[in-house]
Protein backbone atom coordinates (compact mmCIF):
# COMPACT_ATOMS: atom_id res chain seq x y z
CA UNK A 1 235.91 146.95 -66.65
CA UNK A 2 232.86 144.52 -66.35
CA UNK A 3 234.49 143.43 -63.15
CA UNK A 4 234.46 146.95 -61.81
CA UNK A 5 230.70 147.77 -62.95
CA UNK A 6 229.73 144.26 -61.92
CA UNK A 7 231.33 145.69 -57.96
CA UNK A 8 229.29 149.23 -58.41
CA UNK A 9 226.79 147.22 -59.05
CA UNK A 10 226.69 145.82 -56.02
CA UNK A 11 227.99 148.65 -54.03
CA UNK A 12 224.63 150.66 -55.01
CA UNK A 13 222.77 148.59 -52.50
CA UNK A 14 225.52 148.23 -49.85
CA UNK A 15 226.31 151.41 -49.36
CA UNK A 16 224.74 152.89 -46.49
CA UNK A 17 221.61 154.65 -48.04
CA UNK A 18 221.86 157.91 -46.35
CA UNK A 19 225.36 158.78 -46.56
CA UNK A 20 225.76 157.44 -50.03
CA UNK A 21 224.44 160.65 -52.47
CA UNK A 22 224.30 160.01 -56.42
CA UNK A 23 227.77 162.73 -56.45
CA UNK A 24 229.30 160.36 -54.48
CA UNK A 25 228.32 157.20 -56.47
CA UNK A 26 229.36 159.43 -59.39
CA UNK A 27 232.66 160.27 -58.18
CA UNK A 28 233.06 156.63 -56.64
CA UNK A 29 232.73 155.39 -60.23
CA UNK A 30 235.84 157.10 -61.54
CA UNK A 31 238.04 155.39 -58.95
CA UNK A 32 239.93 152.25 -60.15
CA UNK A 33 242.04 150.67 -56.93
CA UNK A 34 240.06 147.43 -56.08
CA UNK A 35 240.51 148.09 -52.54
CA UNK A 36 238.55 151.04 -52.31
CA UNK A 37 235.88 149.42 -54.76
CA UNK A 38 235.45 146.69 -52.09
CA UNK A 39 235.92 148.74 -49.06
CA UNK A 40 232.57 150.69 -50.52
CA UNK A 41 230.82 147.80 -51.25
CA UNK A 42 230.87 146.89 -47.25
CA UNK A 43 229.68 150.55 -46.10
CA UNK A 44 226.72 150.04 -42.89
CA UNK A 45 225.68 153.14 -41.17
CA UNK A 46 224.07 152.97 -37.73
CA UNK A 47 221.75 155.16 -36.18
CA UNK A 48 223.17 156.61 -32.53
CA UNK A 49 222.18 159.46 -30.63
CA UNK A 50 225.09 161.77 -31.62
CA UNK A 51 225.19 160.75 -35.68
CA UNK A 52 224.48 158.44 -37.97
CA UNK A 53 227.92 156.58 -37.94
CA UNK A 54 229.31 154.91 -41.61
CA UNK A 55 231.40 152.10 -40.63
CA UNK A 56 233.12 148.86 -42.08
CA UNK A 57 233.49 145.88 -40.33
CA UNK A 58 235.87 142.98 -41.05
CA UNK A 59 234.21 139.44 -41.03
CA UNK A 60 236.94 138.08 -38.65
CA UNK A 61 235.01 136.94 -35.03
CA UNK A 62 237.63 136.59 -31.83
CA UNK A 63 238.12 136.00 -28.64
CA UNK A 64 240.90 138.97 -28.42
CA UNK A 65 239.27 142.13 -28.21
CA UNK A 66 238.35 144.29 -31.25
CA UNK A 67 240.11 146.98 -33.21
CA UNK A 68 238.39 150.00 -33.21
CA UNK A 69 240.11 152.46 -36.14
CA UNK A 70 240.05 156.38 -36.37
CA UNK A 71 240.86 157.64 -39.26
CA UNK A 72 242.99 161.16 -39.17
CA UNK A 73 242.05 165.22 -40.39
CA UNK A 74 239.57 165.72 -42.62
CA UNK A 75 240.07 161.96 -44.10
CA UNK A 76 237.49 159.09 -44.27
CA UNK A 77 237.73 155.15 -43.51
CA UNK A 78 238.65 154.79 -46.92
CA UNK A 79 241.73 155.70 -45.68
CA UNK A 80 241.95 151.89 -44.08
CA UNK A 81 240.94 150.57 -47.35
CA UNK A 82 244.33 148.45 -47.90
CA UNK A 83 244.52 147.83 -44.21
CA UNK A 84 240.83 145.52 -43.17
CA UNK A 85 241.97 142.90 -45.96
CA UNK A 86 244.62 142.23 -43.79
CA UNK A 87 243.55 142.60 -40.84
CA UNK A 88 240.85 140.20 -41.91
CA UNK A 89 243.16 137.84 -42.99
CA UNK A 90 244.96 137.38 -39.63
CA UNK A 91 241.77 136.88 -37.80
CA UNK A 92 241.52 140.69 -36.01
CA UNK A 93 237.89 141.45 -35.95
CA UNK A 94 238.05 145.43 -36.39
CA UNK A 95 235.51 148.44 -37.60
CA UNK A 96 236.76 151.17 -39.12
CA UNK A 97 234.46 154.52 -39.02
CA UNK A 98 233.74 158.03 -39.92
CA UNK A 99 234.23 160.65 -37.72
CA UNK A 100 231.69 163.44 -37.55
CA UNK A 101 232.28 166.27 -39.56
CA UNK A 102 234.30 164.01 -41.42
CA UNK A 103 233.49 160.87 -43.98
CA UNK A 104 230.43 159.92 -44.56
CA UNK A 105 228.72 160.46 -40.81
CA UNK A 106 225.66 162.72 -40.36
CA UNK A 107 225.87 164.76 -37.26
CA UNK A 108 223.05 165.31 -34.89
CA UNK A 109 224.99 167.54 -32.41
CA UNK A 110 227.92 169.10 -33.86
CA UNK A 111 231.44 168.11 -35.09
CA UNK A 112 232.86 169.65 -31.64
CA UNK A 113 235.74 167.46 -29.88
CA UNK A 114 232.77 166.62 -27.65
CA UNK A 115 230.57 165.73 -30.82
CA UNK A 116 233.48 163.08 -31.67
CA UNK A 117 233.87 161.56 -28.54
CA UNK A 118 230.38 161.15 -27.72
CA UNK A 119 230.06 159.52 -31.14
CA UNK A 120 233.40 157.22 -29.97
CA UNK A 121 231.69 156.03 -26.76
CA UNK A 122 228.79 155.58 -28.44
CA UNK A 123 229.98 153.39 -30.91
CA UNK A 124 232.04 151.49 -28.54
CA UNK A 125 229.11 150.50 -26.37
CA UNK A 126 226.39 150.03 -28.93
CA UNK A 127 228.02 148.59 -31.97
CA UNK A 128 231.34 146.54 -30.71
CA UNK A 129 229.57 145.90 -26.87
CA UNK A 130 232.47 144.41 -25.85
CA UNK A 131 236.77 145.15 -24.75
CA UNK A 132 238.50 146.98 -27.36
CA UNK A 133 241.82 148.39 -28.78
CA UNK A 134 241.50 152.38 -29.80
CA UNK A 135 243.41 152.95 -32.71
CA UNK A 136 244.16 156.22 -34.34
CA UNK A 137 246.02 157.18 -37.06
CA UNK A 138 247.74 160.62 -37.29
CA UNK A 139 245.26 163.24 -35.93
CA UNK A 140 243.28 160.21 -35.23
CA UNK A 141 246.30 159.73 -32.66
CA UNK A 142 244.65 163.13 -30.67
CA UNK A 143 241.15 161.75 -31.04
CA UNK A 144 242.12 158.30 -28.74
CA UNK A 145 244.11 160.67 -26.35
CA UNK A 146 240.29 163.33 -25.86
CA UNK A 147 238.64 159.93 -26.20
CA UNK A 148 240.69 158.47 -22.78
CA UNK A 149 240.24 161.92 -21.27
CA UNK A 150 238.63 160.60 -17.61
CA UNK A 151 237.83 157.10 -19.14
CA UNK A 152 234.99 158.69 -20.59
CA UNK A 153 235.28 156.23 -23.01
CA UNK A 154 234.67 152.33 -21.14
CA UNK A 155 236.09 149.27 -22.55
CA UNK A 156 239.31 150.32 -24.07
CA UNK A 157 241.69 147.64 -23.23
CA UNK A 158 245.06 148.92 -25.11
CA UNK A 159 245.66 151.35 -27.64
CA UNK A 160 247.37 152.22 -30.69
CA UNK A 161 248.83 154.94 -32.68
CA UNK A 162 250.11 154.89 -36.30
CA UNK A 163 252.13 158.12 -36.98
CA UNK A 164 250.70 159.91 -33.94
CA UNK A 165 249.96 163.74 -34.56
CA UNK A 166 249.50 164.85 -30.35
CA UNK A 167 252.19 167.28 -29.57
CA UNK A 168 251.03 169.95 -31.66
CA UNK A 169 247.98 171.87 -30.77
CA UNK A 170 245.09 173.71 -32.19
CA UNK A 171 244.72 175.72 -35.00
CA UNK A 172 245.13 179.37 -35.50
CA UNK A 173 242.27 181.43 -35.23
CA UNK A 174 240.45 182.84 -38.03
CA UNK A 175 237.06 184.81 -38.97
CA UNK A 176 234.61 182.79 -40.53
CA UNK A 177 235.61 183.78 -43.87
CA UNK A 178 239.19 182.81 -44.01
CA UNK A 179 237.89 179.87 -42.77
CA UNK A 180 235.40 178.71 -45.17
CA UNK A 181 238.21 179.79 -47.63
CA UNK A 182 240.96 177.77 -46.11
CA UNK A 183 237.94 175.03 -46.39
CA UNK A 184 238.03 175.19 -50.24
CA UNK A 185 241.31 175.08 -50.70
CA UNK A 186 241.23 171.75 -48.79
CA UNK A 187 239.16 170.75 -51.44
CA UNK A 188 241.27 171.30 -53.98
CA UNK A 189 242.85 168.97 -56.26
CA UNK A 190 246.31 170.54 -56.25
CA UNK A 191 246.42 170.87 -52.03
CA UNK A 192 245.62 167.20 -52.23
CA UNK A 193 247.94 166.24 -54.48
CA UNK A 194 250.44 167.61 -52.74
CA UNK A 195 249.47 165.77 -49.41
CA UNK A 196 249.17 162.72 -51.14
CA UNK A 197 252.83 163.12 -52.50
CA UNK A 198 254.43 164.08 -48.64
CA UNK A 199 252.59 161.51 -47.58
CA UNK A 200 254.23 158.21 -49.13
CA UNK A 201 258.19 157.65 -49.13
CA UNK A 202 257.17 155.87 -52.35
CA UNK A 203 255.78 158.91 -54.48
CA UNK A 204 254.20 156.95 -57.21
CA UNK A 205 251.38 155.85 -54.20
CA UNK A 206 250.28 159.04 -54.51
CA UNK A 207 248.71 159.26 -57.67
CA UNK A 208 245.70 160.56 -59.73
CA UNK A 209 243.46 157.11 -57.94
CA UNK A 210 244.93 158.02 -54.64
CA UNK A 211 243.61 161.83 -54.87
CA UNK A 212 240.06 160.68 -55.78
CA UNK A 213 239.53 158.48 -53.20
CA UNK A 214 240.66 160.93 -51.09
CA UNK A 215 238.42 163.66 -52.18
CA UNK A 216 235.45 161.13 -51.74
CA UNK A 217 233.92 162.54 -48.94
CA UNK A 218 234.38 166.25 -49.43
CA UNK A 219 231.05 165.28 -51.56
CA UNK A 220 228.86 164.62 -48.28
CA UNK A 221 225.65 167.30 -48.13
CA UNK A 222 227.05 170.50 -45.55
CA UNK A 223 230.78 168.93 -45.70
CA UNK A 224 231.91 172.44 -46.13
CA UNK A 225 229.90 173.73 -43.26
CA UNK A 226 231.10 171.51 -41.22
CA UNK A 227 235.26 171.52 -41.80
CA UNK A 228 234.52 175.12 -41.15
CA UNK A 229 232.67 174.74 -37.97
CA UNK A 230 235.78 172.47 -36.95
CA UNK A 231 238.12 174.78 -37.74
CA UNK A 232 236.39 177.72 -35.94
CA UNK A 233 236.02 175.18 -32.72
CA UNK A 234 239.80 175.43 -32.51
CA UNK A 235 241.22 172.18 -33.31
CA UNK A 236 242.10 169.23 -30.48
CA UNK A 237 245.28 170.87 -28.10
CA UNK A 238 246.54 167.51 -26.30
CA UNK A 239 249.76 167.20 -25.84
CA UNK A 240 249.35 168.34 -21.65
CA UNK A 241 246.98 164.98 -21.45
CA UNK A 242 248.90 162.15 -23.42
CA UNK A 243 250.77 160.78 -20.12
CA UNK A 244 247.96 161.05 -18.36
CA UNK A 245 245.15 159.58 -20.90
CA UNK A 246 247.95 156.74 -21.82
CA UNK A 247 250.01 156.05 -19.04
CA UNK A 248 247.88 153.29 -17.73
CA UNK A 249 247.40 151.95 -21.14
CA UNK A 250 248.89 149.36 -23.08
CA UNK A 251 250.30 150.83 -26.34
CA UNK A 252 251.87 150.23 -29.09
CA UNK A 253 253.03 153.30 -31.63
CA UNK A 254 253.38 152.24 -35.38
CA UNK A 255 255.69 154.85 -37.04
CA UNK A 256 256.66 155.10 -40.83
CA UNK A 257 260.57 156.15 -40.67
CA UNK A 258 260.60 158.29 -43.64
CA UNK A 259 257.71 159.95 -42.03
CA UNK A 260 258.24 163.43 -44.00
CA UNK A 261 255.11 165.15 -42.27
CA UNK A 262 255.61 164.37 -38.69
CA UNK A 263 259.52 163.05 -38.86
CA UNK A 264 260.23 161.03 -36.08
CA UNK A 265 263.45 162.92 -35.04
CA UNK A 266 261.37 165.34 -33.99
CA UNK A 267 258.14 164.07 -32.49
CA UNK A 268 258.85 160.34 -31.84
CA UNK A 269 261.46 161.91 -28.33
CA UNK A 270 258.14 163.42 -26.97
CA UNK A 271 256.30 160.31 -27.16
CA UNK A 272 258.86 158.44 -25.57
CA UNK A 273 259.42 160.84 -22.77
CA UNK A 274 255.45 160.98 -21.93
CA UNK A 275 254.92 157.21 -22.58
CA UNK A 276 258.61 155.45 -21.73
CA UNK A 277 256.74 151.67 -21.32
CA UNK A 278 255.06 151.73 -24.81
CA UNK A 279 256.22 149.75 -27.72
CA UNK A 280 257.56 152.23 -30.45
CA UNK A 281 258.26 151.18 -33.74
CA UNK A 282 259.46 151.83 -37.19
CA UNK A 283 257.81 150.56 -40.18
CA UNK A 284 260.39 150.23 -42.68
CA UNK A 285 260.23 152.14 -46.22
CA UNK A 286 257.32 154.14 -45.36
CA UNK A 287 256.22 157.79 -44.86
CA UNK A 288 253.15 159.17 -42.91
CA UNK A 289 250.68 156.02 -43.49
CA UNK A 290 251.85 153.08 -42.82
CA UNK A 291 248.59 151.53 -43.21
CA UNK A 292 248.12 152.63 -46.58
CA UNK A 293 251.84 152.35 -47.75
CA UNK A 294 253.14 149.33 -45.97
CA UNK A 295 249.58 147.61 -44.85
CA UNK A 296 250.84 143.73 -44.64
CA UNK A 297 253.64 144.47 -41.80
CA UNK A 298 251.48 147.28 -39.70
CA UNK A 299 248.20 144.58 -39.85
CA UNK A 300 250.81 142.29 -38.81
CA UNK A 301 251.83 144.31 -35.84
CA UNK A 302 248.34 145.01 -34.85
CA UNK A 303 247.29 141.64 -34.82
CA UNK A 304 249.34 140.27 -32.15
CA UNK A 305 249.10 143.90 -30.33
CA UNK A 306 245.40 143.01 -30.17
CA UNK A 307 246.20 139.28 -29.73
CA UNK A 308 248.04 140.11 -26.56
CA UNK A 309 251.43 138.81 -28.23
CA UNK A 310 254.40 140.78 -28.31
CA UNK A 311 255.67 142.14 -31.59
CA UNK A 312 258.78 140.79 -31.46
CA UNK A 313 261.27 140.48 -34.51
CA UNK A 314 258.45 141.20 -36.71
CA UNK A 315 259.38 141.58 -40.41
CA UNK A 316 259.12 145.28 -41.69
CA UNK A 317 259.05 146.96 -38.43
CA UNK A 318 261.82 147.31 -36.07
CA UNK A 319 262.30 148.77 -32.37
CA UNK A 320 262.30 152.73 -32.59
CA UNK A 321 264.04 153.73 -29.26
């Protein structure tokens, strides 16, 4: 416990100042896994025409290019808590941020498709300024796709998906007020217990510490407003531009294979049809995240993605075709 207040402590003055309200520190302080205590304690926020972008950055400096994660629906970076350690620890210099409308990001123009990947390029040039790897992870999957759209986005050198949501688009439309209620029942803590449990092959990762984490950033000032105006926009409808956006593209596909929201049997086919030179792959004993559930092998599999070394034999994934 003194270990813990000692780390919000410190977090009160690393957290980035304008995302960071006192519900959020409040609701920060009832969460116990040490890897979201330090991933909090390591929040910046930079100021770019679109937003004002909450990010994390690992400490790692290379020569390779960087790792550039996107977190998926209605999520946060905290969702890559478990994942920078690792990363870190193999030398992969990556950042990790909030998506607008989403996290802990301001918006300045809107949470629009065009919102996000104005806040991507953005990002890309003003904060990295150098090559990169786009990474997304479920929905995040459809953000690198719009992202890639033209090469509106400059400097992407590869890219990588972890259990890619792109083949099914949109969302259904709805008045306003279905809408904002759909919104609250996001919110809730049974709806997000329940995705925690799908989520994990190993249900006991998707516990009480899991949920509140999880729930963090439903606390951000006109979060509501916002997951409405998303879902009014219409949702990201892809699936005609992923050959397209990737086929020039080095990627690599990191796929749980007990995925029980997207199972592979039925979506992993489509990605190999539209990409057939990327490297699929299982991670083994793992559902929907496998940077949250299996972190060690899918940082492993990143780093020599990003180090320009092939995957190989790697222990805890395996070929998926």
């Amino acid at each position: 416990m003194i270990a813990k207040l000692a780390l919000l402590a410190a977090t009160s003055h690393a957290l980035a100042p304008n995302a960071v309200t006192s519900v959020i520190r409040e609701k920060l302080a009832e969460v116990e896994e040490p890897a979201a205590l330090d991933l909090a304690a390591k929040y910046e926020e930079v100021d770019l025409p679109s937003s004002r972008t909450t990010f994390v950055r690992t400490n790692a400096k290379s020569a390779a290019p960087a790792l550039v994660l996107l977190h998926g629906f209605d999520s946060s970076l905290f969702e890559y808590r478990r994942l920078l350690p690792q990363l870190e620890a193999q030398g992969v210099e990556a950042y990790a941020l909030d998506l607008v409308g989403w996290g802990l990001t301001t918006p300045k123009q809107g949470v629009s498709i065009e919102a996000k990947r104005k806040q991507i390029e953005e990002f890309v040039r003003d904060v990295v300024r150098g090559p990169c790897v786009l990474a997304g992870a479920s929905l995040g999957a459809a953000v690198v796709v719009d992202a890639l759209r033209n090469g509106q986005v400059e400097n992407v050198e590869k890219v990588a998906l972890i259990g890619p949501q792109c083949f099914i688009d949109g969302a259904p439309p709805v008045p306003e007020w279905g809408a904002r209620l759909g919104v609250r029942v996001l919110r809730s803590w049974p709806l997000r217990a329940l995705a925690n449990v799908i989520a994990y092959k190993d249900k006991r990762l998707g516990n009480f510490d899991a949920i509140r984490v999880g729930l963090l950033h439903c606390e951000r000032d006109a979060w509501e407003d916002d997951a409405v105006a998303w879902l009014l926009g219409g949702g990201y409808s892809v699936s005609d531009i992923v050959a397209p956006a990737l086929r020039d593209e080095d990627t690599l596909i990191l796929w749980g294979d007990s995925d029980e929201i997207l199972p592979p049997a039925d979506a992993l086919p489509q990605f190999a049809s539209a990409l057939p030179d990327a490297d699929i792959r299982f991670v083994d004993a793992c559902g929907h995240v496998p940077h949250l559930e299996q972190p060690l092998p899918t940082a492993m599999a990143l780093a020599r993605f990003v180090g320009g070394n092939p995957v190989g034999a790697l222990p805890g994934t395996r070929d998926a075709r």
